[in-house]
PDB file of N, CA and C in Angstrom:
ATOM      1  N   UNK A   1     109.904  91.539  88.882  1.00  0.00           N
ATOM      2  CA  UNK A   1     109.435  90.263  88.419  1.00  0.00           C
ATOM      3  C   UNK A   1     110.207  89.903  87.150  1.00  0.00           C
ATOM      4  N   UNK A   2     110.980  88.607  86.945  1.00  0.00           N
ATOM      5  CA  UNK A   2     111.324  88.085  86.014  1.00  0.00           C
ATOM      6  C   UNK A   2     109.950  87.746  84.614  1.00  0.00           C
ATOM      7  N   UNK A   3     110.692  87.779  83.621  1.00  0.00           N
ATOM      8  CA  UNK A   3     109.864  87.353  82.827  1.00  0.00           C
ATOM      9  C   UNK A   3     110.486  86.860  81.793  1.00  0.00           C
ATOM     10  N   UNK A   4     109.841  86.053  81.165  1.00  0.00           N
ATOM     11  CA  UNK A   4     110.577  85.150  79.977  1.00  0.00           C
ATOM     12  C   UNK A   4     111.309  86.176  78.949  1.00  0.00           C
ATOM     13  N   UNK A   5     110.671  86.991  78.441  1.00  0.00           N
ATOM     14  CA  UNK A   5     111.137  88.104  77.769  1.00  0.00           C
ATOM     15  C   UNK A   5     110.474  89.537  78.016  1.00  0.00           C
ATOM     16  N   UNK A   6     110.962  90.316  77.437  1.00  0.00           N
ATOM     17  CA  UNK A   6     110.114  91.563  77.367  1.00  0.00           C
ATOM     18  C   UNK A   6     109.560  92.224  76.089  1.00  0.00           C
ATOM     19  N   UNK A   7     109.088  91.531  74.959  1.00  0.00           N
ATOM     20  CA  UNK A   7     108.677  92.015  73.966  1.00  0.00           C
ATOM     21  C   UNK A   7     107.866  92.577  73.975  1.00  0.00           C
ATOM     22  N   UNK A   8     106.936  93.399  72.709  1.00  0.00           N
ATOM     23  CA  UNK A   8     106.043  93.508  72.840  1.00  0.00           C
ATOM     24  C   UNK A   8     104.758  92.350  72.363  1.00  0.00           C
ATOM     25  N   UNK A   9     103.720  92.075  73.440  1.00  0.00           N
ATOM     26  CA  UNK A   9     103.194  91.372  73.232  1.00  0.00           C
ATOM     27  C   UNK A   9     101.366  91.297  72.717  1.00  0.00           C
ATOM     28  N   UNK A  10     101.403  92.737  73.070  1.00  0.00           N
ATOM     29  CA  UNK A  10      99.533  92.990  72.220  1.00  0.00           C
ATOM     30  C   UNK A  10     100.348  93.022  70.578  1.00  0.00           C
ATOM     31  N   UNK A  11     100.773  93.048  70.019  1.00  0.00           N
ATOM     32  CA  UNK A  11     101.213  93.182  68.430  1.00  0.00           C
ATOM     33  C   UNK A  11     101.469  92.307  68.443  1.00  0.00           C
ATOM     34  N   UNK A  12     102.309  91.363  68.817  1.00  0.00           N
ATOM     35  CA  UNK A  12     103.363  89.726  68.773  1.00  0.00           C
ATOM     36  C   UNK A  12     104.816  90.662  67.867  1.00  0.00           C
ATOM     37  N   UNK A  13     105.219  91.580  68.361  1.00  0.00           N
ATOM     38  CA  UNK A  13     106.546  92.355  67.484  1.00  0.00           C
ATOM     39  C   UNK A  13     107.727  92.024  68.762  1.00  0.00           C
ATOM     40  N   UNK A  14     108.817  91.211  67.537  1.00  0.00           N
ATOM     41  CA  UNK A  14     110.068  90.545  68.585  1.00  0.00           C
ATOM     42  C   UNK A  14     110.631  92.351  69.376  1.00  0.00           C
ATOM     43  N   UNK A  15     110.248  92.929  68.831  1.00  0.00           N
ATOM     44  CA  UNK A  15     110.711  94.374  69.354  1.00  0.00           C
ATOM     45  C   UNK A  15     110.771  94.329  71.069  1.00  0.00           C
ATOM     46  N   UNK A  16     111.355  95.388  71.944  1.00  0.00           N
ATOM     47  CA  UNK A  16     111.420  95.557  73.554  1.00  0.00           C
ATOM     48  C   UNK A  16     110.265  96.114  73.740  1.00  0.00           C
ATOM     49  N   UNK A  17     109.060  95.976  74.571  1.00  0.00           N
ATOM     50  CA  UNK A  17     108.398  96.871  74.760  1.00  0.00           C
ATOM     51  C   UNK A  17     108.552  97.750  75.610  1.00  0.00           C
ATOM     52  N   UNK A  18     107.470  98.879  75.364  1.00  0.00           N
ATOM     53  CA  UNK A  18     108.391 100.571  75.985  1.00  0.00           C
ATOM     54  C   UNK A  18     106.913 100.698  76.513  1.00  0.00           C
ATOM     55  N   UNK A  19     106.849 101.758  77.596  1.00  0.00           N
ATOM     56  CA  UNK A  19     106.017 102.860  77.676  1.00  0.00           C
ATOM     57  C   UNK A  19     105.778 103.217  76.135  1.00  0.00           C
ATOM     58  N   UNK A  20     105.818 103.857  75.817  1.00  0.00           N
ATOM     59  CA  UNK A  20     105.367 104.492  74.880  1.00  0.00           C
ATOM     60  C   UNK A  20     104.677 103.146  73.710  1.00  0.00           C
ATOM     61  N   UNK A  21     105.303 102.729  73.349  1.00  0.00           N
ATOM     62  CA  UNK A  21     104.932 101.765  72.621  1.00  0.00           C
ATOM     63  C   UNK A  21     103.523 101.055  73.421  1.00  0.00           C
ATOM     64  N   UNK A  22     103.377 100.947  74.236  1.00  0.00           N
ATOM     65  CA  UNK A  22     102.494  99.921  75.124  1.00  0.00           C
ATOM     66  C   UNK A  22     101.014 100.713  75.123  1.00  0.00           C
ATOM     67  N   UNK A  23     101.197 102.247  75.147  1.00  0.00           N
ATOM     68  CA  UNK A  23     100.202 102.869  75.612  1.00  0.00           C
ATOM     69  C   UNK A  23      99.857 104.237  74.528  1.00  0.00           C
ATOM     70  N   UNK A  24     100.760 104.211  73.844  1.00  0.00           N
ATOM     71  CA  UNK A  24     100.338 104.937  72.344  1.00  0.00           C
ATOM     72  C   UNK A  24     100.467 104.585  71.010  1.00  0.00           C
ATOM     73  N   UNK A  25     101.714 104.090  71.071  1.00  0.00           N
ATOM     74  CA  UNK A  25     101.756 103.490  69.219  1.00  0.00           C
ATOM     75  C   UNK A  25     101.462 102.244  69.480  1.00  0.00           C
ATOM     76  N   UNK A  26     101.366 101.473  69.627  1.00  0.00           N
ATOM     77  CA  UNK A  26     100.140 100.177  69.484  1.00  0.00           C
ATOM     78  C   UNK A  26      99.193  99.922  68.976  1.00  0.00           C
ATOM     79  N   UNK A  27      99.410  99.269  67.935  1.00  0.00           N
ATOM     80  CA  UNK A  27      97.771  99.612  67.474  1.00  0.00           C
ATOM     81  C   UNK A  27      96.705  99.252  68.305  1.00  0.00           C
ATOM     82  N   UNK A  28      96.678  98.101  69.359  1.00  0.00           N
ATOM     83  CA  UNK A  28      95.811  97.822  70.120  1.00  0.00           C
ATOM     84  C   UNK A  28      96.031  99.047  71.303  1.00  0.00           C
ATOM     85  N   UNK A  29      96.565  99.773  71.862  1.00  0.00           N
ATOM     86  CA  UNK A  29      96.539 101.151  72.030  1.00  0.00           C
ATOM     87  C   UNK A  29      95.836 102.227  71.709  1.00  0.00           C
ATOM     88  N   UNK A  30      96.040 101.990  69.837  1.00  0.00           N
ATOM     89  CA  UNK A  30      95.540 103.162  69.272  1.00  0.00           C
ATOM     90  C   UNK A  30      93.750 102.771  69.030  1.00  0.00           C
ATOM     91  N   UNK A  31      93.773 102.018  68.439  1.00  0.00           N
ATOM     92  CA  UNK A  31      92.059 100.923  68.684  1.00  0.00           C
ATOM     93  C   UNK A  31      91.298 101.271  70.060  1.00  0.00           C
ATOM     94  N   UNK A  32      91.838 101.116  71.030  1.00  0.00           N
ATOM     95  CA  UNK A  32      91.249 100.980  72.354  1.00  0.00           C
ATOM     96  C   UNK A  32      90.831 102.855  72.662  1.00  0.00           C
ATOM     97  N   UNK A  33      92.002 103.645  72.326  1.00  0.00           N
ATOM     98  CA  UNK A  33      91.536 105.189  72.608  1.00  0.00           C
ATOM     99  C   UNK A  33      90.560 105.624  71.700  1.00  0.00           C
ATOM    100  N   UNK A  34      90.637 104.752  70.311  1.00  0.00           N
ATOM    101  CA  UNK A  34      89.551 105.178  69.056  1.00  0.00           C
ATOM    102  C   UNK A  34      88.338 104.525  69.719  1.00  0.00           C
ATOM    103  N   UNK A  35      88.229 103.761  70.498  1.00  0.00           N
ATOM    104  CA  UNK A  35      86.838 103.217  71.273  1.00  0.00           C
ATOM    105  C   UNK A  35      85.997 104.156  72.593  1.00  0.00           C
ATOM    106  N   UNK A  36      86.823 104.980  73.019  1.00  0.00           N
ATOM    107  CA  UNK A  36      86.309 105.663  74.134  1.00  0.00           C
ATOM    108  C   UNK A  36      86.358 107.628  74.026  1.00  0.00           C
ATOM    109  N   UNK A  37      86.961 107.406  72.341  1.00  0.00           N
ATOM    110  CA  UNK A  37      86.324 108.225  71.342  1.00  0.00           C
ATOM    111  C   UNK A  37      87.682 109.415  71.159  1.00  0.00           C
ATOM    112  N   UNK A  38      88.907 109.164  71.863  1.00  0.00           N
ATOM    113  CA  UNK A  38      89.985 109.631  71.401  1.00  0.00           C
ATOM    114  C   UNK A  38      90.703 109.191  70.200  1.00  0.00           C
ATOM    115  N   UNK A  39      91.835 110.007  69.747  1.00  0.00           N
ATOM    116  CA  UNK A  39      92.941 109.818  69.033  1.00  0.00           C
ATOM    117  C   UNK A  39      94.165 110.238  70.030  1.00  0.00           C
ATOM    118  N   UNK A  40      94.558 109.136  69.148  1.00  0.00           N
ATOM    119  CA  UNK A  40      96.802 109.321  69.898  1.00  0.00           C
ATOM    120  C   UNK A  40      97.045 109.981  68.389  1.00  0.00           C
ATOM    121  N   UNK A  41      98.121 110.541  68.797  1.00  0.00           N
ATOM    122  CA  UNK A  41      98.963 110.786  67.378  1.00  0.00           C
ATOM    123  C   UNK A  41     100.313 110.415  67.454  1.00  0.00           C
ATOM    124  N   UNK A  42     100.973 109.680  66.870  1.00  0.00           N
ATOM    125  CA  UNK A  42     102.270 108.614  66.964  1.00  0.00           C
ATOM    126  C   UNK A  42     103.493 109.275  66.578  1.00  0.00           C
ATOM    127  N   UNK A  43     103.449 110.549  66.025  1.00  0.00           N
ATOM    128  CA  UNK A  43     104.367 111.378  65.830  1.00  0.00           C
ATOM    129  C   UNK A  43     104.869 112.728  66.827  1.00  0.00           C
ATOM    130  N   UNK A  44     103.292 112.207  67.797  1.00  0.00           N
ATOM    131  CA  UNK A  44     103.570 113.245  69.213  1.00  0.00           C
ATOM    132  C   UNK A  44     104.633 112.675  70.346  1.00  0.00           C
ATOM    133  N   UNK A  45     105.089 113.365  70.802  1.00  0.00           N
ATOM    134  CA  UNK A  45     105.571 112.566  71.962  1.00  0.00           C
ATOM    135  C   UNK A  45     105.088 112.446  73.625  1.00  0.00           C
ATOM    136  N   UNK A  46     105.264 111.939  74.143  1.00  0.00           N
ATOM    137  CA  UNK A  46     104.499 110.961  75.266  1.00  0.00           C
ATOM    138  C   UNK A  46     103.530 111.983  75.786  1.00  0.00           C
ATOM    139  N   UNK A  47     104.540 113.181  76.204  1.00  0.00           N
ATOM    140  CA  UNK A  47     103.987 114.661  77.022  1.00  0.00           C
ATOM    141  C   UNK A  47     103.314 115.443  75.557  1.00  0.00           C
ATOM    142  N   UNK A  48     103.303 115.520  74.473  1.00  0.00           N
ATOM    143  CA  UNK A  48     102.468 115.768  73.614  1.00  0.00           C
ATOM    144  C   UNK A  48     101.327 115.613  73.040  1.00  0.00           C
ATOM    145  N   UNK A  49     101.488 114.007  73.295  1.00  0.00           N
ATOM    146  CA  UNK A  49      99.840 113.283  73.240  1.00  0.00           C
ATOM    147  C   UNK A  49      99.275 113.573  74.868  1.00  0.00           C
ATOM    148  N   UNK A  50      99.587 113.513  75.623  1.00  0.00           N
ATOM    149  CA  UNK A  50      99.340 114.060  77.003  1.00  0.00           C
ATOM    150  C   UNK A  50      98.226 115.023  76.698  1.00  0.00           C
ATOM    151  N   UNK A  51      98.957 116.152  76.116  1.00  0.00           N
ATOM    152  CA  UNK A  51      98.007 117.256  75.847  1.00  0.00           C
ATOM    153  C   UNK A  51      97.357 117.157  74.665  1.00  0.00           C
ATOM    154  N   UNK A  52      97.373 116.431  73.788  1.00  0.00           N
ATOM    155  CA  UNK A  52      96.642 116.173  72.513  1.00  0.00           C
ATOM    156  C   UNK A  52      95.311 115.733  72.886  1.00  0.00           C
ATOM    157  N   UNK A  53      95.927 114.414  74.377  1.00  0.00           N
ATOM    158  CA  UNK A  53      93.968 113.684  74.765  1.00  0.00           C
ATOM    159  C   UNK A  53      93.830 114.647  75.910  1.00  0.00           C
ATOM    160  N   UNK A  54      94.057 115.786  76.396  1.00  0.00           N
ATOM    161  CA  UNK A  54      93.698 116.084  77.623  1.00  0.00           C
ATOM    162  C   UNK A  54      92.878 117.288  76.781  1.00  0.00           C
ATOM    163  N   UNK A  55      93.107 117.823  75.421  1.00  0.00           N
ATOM    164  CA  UNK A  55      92.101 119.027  74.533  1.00  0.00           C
ATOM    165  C   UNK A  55      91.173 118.501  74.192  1.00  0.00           C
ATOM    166  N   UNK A  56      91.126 116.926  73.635  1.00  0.00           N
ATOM    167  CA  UNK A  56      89.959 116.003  73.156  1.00  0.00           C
ATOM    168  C   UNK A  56      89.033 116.002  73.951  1.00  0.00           C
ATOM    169  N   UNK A  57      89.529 115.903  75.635  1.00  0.00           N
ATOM    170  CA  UNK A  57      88.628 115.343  76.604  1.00  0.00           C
ATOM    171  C   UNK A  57      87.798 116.487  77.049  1.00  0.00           C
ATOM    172  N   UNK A  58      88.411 118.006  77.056  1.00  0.00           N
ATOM    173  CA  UNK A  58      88.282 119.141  77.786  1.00  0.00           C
ATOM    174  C   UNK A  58      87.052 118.724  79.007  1.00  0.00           C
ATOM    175  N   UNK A  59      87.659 118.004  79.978  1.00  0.00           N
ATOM    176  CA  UNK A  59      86.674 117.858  81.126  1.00  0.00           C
ATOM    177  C   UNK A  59      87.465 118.182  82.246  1.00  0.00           C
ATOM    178  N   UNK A  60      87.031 118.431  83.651  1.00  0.00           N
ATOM    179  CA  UNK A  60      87.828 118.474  84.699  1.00  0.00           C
ATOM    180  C   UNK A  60      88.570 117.137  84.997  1.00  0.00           C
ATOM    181  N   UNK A  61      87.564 116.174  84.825  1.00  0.00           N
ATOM    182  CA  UNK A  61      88.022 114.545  84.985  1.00  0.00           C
ATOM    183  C   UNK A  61      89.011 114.085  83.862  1.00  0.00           C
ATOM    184  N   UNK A  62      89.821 114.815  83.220  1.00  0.00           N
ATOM    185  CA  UNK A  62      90.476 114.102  82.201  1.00  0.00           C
ATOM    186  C   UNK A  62      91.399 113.225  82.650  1.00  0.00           C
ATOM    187  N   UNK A  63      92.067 113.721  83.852  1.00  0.00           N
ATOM    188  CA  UNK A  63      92.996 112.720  84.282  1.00  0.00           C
ATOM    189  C   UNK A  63      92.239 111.592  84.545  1.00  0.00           C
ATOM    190  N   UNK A  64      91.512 111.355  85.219  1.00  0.00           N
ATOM    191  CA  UNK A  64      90.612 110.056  85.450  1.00  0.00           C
ATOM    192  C   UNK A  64      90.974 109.098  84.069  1.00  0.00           C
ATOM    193  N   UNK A  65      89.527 109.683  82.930  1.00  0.00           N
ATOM    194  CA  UNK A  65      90.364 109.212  81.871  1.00  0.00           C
ATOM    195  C   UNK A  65      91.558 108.438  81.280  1.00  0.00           C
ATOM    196  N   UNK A  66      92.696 109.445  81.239  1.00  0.00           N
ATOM    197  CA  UNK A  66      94.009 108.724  80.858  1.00  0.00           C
ATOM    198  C   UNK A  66      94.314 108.005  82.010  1.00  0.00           C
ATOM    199  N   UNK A  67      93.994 107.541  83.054  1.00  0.00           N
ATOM    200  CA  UNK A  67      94.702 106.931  84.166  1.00  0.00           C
ATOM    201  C   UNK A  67      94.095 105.548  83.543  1.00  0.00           C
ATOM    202  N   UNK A  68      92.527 105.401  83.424  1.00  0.00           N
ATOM    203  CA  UNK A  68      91.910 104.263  83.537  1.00  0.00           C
ATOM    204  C   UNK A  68      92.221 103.708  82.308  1.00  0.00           C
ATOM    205  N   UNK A  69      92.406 104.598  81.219  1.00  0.00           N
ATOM    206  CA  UNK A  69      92.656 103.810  80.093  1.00  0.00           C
ATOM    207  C   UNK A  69      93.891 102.989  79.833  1.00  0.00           C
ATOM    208  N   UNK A  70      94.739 103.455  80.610  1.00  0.00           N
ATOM    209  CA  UNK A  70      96.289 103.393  80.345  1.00  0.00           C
ATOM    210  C   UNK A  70      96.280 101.809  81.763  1.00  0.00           C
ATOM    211  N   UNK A  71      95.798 101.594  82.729  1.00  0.00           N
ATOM    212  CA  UNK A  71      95.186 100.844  83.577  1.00  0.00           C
ATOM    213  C   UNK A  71      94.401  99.727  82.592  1.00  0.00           C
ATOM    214  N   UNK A  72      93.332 100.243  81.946  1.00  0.00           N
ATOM    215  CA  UNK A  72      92.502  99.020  81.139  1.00  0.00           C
ATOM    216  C   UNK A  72      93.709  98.142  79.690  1.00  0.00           C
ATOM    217  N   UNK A  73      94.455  98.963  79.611  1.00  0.00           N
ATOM    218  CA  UNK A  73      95.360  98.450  78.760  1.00  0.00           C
ATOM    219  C   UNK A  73      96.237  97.733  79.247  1.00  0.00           C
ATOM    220  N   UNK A  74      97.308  97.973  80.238  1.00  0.00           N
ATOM    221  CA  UNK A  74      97.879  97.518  81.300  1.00  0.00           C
ATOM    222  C   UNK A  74      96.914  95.986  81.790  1.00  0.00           C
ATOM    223  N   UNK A  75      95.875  96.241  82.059  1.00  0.00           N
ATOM    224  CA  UNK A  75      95.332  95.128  82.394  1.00  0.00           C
ATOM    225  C   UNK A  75      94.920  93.919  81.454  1.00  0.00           C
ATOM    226  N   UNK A  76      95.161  94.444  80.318  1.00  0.00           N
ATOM    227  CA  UNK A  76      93.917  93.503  78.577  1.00  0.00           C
ATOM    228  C   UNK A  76      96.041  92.953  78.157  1.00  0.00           C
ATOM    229  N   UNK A  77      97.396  93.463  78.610  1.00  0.00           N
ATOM    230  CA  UNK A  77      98.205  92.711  77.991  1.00  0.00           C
ATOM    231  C   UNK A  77      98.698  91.862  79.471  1.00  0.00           C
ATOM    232  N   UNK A  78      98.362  92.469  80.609  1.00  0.00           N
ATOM    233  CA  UNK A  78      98.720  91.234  82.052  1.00  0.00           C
ATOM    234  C   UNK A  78      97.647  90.411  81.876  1.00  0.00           C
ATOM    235  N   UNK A  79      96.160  90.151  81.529  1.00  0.00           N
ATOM    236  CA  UNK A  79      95.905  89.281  81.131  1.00  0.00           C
ATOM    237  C   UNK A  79      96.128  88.068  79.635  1.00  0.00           C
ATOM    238  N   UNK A  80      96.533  88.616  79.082  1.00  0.00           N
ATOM    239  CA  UNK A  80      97.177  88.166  78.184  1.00  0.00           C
ATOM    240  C   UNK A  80      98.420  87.080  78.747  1.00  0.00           C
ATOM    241  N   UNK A  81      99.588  87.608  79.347  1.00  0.00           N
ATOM    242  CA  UNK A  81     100.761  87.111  79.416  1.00  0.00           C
ATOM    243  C   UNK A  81     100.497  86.453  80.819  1.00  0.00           C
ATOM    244  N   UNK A  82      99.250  86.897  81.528  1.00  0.00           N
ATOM    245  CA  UNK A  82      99.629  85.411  83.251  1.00  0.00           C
ATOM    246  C   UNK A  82      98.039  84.682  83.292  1.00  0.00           C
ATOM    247  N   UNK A  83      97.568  84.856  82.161  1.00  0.00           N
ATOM    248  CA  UNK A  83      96.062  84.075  82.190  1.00  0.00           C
ATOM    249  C   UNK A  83      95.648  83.470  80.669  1.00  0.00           C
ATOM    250  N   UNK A  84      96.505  84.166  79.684  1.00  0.00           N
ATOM    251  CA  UNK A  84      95.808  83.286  78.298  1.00  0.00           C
ATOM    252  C   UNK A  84      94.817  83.611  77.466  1.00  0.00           C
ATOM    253  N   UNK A  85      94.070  85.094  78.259  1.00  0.00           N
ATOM    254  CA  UNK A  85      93.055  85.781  77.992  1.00  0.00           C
ATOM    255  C   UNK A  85      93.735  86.599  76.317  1.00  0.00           C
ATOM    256  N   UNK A  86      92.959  86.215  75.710  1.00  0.00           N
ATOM    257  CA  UNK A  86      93.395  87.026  74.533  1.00  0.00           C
ATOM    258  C   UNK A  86      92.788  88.774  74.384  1.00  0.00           C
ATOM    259  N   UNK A  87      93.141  89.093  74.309  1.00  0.00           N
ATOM    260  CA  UNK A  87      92.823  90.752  74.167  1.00  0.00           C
ATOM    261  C   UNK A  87      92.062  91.304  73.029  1.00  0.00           C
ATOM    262  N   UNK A  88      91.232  92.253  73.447  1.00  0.00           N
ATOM    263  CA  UNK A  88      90.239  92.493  72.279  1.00  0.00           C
ATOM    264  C   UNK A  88      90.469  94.396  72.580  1.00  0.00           C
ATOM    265  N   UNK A  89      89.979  94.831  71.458  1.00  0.00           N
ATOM    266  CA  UNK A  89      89.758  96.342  71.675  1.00  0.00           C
ATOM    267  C   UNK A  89      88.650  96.890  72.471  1.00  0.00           C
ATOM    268  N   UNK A  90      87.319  95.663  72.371  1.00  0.00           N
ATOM    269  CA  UNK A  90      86.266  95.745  72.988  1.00  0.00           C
ATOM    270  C   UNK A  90      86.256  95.169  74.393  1.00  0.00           C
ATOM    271  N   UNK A  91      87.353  94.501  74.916  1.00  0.00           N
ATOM    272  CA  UNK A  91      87.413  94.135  76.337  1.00  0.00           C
ATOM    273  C   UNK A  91      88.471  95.038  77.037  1.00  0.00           C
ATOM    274  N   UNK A  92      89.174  95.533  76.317  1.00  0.00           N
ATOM    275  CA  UNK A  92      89.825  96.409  76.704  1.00  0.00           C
ATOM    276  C   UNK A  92      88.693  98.219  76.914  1.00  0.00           C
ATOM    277  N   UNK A  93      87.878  98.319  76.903  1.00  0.00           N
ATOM    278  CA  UNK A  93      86.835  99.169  76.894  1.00  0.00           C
ATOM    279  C   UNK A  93      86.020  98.345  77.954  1.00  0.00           C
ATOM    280  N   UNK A  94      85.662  97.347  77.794  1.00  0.00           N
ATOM    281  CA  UNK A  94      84.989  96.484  78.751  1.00  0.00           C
ATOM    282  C   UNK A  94      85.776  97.291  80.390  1.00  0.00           C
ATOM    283  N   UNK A  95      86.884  96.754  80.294  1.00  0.00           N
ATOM    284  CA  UNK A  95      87.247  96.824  81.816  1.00  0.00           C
ATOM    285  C   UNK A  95      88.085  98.717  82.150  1.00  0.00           C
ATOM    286  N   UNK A  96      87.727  99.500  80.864  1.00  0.00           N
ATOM    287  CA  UNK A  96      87.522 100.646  81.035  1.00  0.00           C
ATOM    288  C   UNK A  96      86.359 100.925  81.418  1.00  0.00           C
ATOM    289  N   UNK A  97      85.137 100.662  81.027  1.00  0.00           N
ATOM    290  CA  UNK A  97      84.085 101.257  81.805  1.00  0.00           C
ATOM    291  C   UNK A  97      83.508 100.672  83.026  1.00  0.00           C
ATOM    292  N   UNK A  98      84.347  99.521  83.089  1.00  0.00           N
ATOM    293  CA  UNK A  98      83.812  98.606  84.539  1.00  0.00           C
ATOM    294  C   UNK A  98      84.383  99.851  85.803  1.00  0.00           C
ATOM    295  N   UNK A  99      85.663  99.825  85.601  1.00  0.00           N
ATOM    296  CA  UNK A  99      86.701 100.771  86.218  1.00  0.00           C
ATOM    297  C   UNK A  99      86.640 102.431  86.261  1.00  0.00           C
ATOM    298  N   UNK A 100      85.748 102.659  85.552  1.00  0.00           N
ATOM    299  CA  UNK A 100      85.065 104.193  85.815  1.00  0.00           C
ATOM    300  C   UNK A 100      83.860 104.206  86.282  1.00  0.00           C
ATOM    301  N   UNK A 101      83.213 103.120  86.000  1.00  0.00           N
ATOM    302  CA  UNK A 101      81.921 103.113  87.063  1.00  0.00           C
ATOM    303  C   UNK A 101      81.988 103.110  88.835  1.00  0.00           C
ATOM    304  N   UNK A 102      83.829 102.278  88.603  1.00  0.00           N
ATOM    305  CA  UNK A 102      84.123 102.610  90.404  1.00  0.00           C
ATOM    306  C   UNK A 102      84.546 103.517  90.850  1.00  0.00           C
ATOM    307  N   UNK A 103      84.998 104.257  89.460  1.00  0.00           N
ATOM    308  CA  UNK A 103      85.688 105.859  89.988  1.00  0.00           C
ATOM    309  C   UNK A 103      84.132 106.605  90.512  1.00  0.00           C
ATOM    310  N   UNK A 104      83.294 106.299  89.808  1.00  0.00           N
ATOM    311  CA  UNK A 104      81.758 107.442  89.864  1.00  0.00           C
ATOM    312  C   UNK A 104      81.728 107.211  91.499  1.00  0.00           C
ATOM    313  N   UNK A 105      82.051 105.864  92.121  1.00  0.00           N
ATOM    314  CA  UNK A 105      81.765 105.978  93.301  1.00  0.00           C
ATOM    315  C   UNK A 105      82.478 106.965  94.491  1.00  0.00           C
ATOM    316  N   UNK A 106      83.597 107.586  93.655  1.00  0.00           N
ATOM    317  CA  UNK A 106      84.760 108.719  94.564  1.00  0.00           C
ATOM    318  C   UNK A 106      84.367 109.828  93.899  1.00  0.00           C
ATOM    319  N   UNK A 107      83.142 110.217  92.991  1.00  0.00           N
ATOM    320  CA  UNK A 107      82.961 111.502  92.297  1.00  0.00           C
ATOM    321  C   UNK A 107      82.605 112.426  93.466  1.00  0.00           C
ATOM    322  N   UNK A 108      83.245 113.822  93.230  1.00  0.00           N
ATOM    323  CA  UNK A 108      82.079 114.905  93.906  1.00  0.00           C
ATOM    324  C   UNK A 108      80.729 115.091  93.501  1.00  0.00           C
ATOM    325  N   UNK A 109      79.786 114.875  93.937  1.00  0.00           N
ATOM    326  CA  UNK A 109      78.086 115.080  93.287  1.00  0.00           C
ATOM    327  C   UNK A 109      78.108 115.935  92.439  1.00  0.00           C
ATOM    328  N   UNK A 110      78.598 117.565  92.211  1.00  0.00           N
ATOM    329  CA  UNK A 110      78.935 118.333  91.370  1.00  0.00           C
ATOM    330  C   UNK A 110      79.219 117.552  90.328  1.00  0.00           C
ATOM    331  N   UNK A 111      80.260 116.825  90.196  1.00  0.00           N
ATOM    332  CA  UNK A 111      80.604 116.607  88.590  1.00  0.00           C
ATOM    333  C   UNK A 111      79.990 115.257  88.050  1.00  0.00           C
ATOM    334  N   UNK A 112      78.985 114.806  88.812  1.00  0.00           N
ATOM    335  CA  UNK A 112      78.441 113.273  88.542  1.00  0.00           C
ATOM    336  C   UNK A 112      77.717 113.542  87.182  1.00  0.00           C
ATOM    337  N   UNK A 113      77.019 114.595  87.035  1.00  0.00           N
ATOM    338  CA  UNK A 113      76.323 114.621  85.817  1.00  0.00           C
ATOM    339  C   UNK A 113      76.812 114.125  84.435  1.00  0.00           C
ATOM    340  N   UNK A 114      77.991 115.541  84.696  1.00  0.00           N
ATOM    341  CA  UNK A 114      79.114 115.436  83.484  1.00  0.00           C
ATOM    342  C   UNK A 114      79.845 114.385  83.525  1.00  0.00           C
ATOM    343  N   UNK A 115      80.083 113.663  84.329  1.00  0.00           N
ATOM    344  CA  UNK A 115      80.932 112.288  84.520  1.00  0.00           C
ATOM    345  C   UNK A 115      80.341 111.113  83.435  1.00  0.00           C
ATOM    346  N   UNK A 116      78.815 111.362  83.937  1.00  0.00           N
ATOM    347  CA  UNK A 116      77.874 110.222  83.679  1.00  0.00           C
ATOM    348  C   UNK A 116      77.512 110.172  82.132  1.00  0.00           C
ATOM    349  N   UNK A 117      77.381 111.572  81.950  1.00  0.00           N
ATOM    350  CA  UNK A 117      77.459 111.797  80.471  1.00  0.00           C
ATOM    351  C   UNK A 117      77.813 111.694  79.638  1.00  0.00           C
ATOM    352  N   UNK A 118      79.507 111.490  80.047  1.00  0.00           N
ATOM    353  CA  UNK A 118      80.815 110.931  79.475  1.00  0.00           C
ATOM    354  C   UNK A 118      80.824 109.817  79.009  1.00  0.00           C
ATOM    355  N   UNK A 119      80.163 109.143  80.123  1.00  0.00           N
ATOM    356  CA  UNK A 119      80.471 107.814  79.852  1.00  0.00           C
ATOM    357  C   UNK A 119      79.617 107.071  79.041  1.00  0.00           C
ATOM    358  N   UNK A 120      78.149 107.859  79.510  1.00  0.00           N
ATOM    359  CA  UNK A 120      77.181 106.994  78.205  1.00  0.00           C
ATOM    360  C   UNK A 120      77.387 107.464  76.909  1.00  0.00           C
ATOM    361  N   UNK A 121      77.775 108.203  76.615  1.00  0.00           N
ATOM    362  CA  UNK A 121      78.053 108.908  75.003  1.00  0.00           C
ATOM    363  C   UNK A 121      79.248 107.788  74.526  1.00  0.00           C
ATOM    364  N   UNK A 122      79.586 106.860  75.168  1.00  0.00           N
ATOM    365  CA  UNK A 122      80.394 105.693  75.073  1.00  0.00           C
ATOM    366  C   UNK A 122      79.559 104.358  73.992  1.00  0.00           C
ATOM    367  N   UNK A 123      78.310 104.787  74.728  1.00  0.00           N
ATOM    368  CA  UNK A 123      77.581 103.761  74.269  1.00  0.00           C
ATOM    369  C   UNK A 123      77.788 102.159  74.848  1.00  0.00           C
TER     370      UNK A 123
END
């Protein structure tokens, strides 16, 4: 897909946006993981913070986790750039927990407890 540019656009920085930039050093990145009760660390690198939030999380479901978050972010700057929707740290959590409530529906019963637990300690 063409696009007018490729900056980064949750910051408004004329900079290229990157992976990395998009989904860890961002501050709307770093805001959004401080909401669902992680830290990034910006001096880690990609596969470093990897394992930085996968010790935070110590759950079997961690991947879940980083998938949806990295997904709810992905989704809070494509709404941004093809709808006008301005992005919040709190809607970006919004459509993180919308989006793990549909994962609960592919849980094994075994881990629903701990799943569920997860998520309300969210508040």
């Amino acid at each position: 897909m063409e696009l007018e540019n490729y900056n980064r656009v949750l910051c408004n920085d004329q900079a290229k946006e990157t992976i990395d930039h998009l989904f860890i050093n961002c501050p709307f990145a770093s805001q959004s993981w401080s909401l669902i009760g992680l830290q990034v660390d910006q001096n880690l690198t990609p596969f470093q913070n990897f394992e930085f939030i996968k010790a935070q999380i110590n759950r079997n479901f961690f991947m879940e986790i980083i998938i949806l978050l990295y997904w709810a972010i992905w989704m809070s700057r494509n709404n941004l750039i093809f709808r006008q929707i301005q992005p919040s740290s709190q809607g970006c959590q919004d459509i993180f927990k919308n989006e793990f409530e549909l994962m609960l529906c592919r849980a094994k019963k075994k881990y629903f407890p701990k799943i569920r637990e997860w998520i309300n300690h969210l508040g």
